[in-house]
N, C-alpha and C. Protein backbone atom coordinates (compact mmCIF):
# COMPACT_ATOMS: atom_id res chain seq x y z
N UNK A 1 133.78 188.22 -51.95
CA UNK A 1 134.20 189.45 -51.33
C UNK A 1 133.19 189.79 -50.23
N UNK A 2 133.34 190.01 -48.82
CA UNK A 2 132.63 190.67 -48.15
C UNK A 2 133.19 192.19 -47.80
N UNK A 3 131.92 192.89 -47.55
CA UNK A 3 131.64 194.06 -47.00
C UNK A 3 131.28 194.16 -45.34
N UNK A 4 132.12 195.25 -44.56
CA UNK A 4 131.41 195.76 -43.25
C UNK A 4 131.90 197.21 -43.27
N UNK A 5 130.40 197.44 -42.42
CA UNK A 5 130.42 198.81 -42.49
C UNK A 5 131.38 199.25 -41.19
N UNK A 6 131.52 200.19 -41.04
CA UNK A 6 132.44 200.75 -40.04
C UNK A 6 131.75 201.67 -38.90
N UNK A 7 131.52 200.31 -37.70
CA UNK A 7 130.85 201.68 -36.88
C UNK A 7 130.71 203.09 -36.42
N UNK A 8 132.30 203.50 -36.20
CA UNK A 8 132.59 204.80 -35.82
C UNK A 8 131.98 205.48 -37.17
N UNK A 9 132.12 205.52 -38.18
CA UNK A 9 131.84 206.19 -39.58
C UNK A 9 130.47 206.18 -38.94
N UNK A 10 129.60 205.07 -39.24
CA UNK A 10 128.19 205.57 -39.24
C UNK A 10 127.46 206.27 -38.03
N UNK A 11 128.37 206.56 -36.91
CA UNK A 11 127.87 207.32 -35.68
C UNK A 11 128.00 208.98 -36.52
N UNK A 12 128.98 209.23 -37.33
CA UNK A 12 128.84 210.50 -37.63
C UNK A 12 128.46 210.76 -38.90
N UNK A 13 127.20 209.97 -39.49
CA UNK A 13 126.64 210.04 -40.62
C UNK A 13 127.11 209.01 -41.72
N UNK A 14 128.78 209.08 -41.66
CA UNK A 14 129.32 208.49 -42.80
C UNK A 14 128.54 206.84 -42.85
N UNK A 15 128.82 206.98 -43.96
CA UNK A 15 128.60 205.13 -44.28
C UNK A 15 130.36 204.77 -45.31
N UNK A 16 130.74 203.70 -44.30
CA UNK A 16 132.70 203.75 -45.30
C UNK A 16 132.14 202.08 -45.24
N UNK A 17 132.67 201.75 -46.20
CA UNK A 17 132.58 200.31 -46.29
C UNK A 17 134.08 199.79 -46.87
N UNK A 18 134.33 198.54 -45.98
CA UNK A 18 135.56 198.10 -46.00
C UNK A 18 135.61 196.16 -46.72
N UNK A 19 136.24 196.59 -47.96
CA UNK A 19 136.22 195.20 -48.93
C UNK A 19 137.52 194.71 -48.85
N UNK A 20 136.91 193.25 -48.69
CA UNK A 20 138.15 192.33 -48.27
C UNK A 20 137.67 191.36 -49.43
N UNK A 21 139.10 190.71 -50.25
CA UNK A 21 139.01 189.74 -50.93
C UNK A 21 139.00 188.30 -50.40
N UNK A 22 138.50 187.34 -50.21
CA UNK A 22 138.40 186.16 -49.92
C UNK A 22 139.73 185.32 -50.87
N UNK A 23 140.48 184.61 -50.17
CA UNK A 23 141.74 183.99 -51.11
C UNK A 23 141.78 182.65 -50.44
N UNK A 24 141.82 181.68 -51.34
CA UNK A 24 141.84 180.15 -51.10
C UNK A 24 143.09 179.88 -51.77
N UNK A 25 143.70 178.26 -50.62
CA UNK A 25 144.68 177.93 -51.21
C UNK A 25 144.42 177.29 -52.63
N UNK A 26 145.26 177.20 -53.34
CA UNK A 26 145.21 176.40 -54.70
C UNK A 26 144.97 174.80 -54.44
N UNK A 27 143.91 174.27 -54.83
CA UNK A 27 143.64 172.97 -54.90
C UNK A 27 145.10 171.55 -55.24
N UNK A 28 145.38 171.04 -54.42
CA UNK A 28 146.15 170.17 -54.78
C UNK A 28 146.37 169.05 -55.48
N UNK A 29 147.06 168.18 -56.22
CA UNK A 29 146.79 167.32 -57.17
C UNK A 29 148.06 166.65 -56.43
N UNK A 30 147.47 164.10 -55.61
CA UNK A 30 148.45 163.62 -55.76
C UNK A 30 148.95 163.20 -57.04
N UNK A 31 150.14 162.63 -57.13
CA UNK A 31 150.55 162.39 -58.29
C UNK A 31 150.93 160.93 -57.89
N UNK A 32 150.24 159.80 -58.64
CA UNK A 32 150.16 158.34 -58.46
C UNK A 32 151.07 157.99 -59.60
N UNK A 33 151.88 156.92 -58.94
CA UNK A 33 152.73 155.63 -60.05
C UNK A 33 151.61 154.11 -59.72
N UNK A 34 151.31 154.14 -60.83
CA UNK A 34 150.61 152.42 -60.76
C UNK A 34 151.47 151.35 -61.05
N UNK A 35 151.25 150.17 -60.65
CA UNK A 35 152.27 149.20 -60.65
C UNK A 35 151.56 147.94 -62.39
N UNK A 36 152.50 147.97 -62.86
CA UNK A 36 151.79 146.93 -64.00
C UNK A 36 153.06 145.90 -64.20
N UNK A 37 152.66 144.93 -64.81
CA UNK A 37 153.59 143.73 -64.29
C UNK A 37 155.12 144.01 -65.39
N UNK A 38 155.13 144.83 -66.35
CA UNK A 38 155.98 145.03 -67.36
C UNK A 38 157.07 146.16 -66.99
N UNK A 39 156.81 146.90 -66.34
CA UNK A 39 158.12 148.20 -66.32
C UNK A 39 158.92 147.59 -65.01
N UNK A 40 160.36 148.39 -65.43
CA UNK A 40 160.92 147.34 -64.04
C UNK A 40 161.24 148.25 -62.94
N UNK A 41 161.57 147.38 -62.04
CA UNK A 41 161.12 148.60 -60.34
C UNK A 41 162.35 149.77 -60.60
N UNK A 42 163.57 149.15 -61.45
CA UNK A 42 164.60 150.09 -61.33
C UNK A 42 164.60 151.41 -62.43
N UNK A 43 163.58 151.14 -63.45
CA UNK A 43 162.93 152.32 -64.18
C UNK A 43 161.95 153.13 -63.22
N UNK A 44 161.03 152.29 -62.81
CA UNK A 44 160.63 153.32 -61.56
C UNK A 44 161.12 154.23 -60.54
N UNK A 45 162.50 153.82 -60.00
CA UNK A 45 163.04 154.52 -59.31
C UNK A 45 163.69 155.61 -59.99
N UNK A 46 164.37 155.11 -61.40
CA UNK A 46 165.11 156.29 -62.07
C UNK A 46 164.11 157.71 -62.80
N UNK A 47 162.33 157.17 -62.24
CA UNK A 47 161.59 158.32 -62.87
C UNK A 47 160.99 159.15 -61.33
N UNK A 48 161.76 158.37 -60.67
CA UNK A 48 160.95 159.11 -59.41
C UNK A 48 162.30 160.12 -59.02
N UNK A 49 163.17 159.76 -59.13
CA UNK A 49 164.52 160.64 -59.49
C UNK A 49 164.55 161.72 -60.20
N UNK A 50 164.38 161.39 -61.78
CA UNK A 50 164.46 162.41 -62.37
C UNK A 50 163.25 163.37 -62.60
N UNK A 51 162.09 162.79 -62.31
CA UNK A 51 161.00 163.91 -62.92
C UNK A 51 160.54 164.33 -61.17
N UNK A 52 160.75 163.58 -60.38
CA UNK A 52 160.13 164.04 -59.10
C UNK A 52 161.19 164.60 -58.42
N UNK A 53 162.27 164.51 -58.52
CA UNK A 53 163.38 164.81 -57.89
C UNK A 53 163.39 164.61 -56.12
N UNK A 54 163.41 163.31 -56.18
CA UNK A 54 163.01 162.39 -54.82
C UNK A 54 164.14 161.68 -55.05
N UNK A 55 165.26 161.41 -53.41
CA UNK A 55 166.69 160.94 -53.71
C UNK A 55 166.22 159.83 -53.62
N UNK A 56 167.49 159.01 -54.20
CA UNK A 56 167.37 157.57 -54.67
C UNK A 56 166.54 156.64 -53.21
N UNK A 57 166.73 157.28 -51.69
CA UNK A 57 166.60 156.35 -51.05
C UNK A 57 165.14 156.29 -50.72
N UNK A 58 164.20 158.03 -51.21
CA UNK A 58 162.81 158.04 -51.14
C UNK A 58 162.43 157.05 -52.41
N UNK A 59 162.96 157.13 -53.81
CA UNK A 59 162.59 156.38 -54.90
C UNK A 59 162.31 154.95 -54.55
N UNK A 60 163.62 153.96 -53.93
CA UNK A 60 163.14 153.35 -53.78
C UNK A 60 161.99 152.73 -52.60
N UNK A 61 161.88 153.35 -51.79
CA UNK A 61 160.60 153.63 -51.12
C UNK A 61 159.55 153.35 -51.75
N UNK A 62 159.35 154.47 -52.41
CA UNK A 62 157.89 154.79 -53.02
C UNK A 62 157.62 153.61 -54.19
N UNK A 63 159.12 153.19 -55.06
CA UNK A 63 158.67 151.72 -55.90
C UNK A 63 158.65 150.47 -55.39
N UNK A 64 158.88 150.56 -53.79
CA UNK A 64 158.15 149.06 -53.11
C UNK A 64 156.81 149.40 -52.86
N UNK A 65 156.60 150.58 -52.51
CA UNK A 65 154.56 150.74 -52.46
C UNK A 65 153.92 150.26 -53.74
N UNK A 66 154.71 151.02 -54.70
CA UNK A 66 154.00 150.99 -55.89
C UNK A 66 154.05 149.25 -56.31
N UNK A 67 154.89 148.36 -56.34
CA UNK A 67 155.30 147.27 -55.92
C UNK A 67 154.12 146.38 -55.14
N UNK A 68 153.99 146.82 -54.01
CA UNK A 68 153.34 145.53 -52.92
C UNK A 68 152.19 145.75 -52.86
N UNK A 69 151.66 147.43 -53.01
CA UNK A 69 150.56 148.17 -52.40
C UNK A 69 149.42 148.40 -54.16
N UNK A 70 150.44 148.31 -55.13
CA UNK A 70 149.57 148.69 -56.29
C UNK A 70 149.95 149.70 -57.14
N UNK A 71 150.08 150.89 -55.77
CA UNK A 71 150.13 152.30 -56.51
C UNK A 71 150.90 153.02 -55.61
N UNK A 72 151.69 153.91 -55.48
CA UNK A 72 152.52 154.59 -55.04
C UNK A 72 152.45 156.40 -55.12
N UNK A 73 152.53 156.42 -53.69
CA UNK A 73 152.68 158.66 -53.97
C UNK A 73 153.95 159.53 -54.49
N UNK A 74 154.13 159.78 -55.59
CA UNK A 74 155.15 160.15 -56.06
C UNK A 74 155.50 161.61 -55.64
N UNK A 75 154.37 162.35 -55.19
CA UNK A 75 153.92 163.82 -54.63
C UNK A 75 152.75 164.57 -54.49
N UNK A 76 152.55 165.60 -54.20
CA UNK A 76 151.58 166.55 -54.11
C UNK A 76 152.88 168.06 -54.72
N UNK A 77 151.14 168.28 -55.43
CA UNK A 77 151.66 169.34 -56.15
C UNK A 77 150.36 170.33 -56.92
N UNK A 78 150.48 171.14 -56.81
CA UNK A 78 149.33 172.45 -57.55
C UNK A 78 148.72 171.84 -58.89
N UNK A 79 147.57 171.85 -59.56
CA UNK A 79 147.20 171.28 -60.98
C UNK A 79 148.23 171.04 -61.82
N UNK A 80 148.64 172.33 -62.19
CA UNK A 80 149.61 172.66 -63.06
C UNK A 80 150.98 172.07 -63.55
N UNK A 81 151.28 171.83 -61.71
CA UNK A 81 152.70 171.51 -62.17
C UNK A 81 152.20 169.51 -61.90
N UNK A 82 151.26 169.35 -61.45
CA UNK A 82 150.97 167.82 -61.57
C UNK A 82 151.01 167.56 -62.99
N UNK A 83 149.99 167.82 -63.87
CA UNK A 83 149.54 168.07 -65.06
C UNK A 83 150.89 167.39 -65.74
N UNK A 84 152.05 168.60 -65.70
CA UNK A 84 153.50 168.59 -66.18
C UNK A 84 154.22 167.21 -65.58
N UNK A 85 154.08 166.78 -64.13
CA UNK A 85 154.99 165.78 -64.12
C UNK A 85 154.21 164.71 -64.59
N UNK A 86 152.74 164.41 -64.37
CA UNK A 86 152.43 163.24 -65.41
C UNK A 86 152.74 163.22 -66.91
N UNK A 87 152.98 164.45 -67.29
CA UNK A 87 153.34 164.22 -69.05
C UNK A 87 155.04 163.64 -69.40
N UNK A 88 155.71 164.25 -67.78
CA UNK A 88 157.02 164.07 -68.10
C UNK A 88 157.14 163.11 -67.65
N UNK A 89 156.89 162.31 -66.52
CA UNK A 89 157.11 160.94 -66.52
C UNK A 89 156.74 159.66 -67.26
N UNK A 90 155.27 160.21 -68.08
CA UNK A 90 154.79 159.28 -69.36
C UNK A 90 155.09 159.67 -70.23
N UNK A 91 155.52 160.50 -70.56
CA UNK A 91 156.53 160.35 -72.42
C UNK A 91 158.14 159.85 -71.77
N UNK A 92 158.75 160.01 -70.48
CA UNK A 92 159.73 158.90 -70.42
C UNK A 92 159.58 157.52 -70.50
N UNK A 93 158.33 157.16 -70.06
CA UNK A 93 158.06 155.44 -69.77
C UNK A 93 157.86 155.09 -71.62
N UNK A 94 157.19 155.87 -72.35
CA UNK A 94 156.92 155.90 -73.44
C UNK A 94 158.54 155.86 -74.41
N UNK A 95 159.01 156.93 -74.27
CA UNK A 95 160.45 156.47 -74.84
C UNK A 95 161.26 155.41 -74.21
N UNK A 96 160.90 154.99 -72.97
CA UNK A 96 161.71 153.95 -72.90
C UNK A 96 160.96 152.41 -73.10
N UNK A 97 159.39 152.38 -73.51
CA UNK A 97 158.96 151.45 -73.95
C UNK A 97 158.43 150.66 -72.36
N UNK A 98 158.30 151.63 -71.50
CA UNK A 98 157.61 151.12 -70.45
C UNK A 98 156.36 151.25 -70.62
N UNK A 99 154.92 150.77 -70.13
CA UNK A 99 153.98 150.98 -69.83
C UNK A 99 153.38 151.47 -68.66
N UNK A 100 154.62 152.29 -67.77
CA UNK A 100 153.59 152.98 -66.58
C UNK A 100 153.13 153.66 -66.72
N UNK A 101 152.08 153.34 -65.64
CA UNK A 101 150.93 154.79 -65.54
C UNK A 101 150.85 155.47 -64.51
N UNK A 102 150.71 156.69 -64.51
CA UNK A 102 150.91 157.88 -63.61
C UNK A 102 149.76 158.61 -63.84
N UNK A 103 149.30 159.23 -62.98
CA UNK A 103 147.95 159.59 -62.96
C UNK A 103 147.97 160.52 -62.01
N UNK A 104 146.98 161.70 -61.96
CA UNK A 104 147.07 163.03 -61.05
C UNK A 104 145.45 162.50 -60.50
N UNK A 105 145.36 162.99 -58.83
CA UNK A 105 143.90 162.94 -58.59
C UNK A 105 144.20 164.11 -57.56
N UNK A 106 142.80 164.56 -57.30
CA UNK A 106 142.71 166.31 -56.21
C UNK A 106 142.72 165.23 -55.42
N UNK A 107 143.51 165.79 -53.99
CA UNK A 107 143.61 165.18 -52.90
C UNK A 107 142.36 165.46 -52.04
N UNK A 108 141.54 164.37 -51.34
CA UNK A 108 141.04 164.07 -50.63
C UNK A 108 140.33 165.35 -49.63
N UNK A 109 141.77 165.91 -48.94
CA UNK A 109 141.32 166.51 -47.80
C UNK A 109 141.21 168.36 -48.03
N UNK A 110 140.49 168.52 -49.53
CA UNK A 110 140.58 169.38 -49.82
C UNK A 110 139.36 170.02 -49.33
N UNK A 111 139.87 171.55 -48.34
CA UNK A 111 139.15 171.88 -47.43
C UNK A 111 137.84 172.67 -48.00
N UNK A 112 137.53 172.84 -49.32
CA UNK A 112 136.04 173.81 -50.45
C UNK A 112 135.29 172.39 -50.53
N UNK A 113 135.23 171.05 -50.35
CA UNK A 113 134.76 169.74 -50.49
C UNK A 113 134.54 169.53 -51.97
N UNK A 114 135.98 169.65 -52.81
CA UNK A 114 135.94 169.69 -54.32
C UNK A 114 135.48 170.19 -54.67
N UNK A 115 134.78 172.18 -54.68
CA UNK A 115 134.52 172.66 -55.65
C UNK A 115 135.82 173.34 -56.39
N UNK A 116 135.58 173.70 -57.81
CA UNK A 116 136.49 174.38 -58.21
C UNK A 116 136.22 176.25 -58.27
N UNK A 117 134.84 176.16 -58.10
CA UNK A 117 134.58 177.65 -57.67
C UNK A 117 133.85 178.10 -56.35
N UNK A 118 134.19 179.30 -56.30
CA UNK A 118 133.82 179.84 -54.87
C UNK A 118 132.08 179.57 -54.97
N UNK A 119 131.95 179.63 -53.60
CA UNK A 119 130.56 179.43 -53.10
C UNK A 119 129.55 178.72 -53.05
């Protein structure tokens, strides 16, 4: 929170002080698909569908990265709701007896240089 005083006020004695809250955006989380040699590309696409809600023609996109490149961006998204789509896309791979892995990391170009608290 900073404080300034208010010039006109203090020309006529007063002292007024004016508080402003400091507000940062919410830290972002990507949300990674890793590629492992067992789940098949067309389960990948049907989880980038249903839990990311990315149309079939971004899905398969993102499961040739995940494919050629290793790992694939499934999104950006606030902690929270990252948190949620890694649980929902790994208890699907899990009921369906896949082994992908999905994984949340804070993105890079986060402008506090990764702190999680002010200052």
């Amino acid at each position: 929170m900073t404080e300034r005083r208010s010039h006109d006020a203090q020309q006529n004695g007063e002292v007024l002080l004016e508080r402003r809250i400091a507000t940062r955006r919410p830290r972002m989380y990507r949300v990674l698909l890793h590629n492992d040699d067992y789940t098949t590309m067309e389960f990948v696409v049907a989880v980038l569908v249903s839990c990311f809600q990315r149309s079939r023609t971004d899905a398969v996109r993102i499961m040739l990265e995940v494919h050629h490149l290793g790992v694939g961006l499934a999104g950006v998204f606030s902690r929270e709701v990252a948190e949620t789509k890694v649980a929902e896309a790994t208890a699907a791979a899990q009921n369906a007896g896949m082994p992908l892995l999905v994984t949340a990391e804070p993105e890079e170009d986060d402008p506090d240089g990764g702190k999680d608290e002010p200052g």
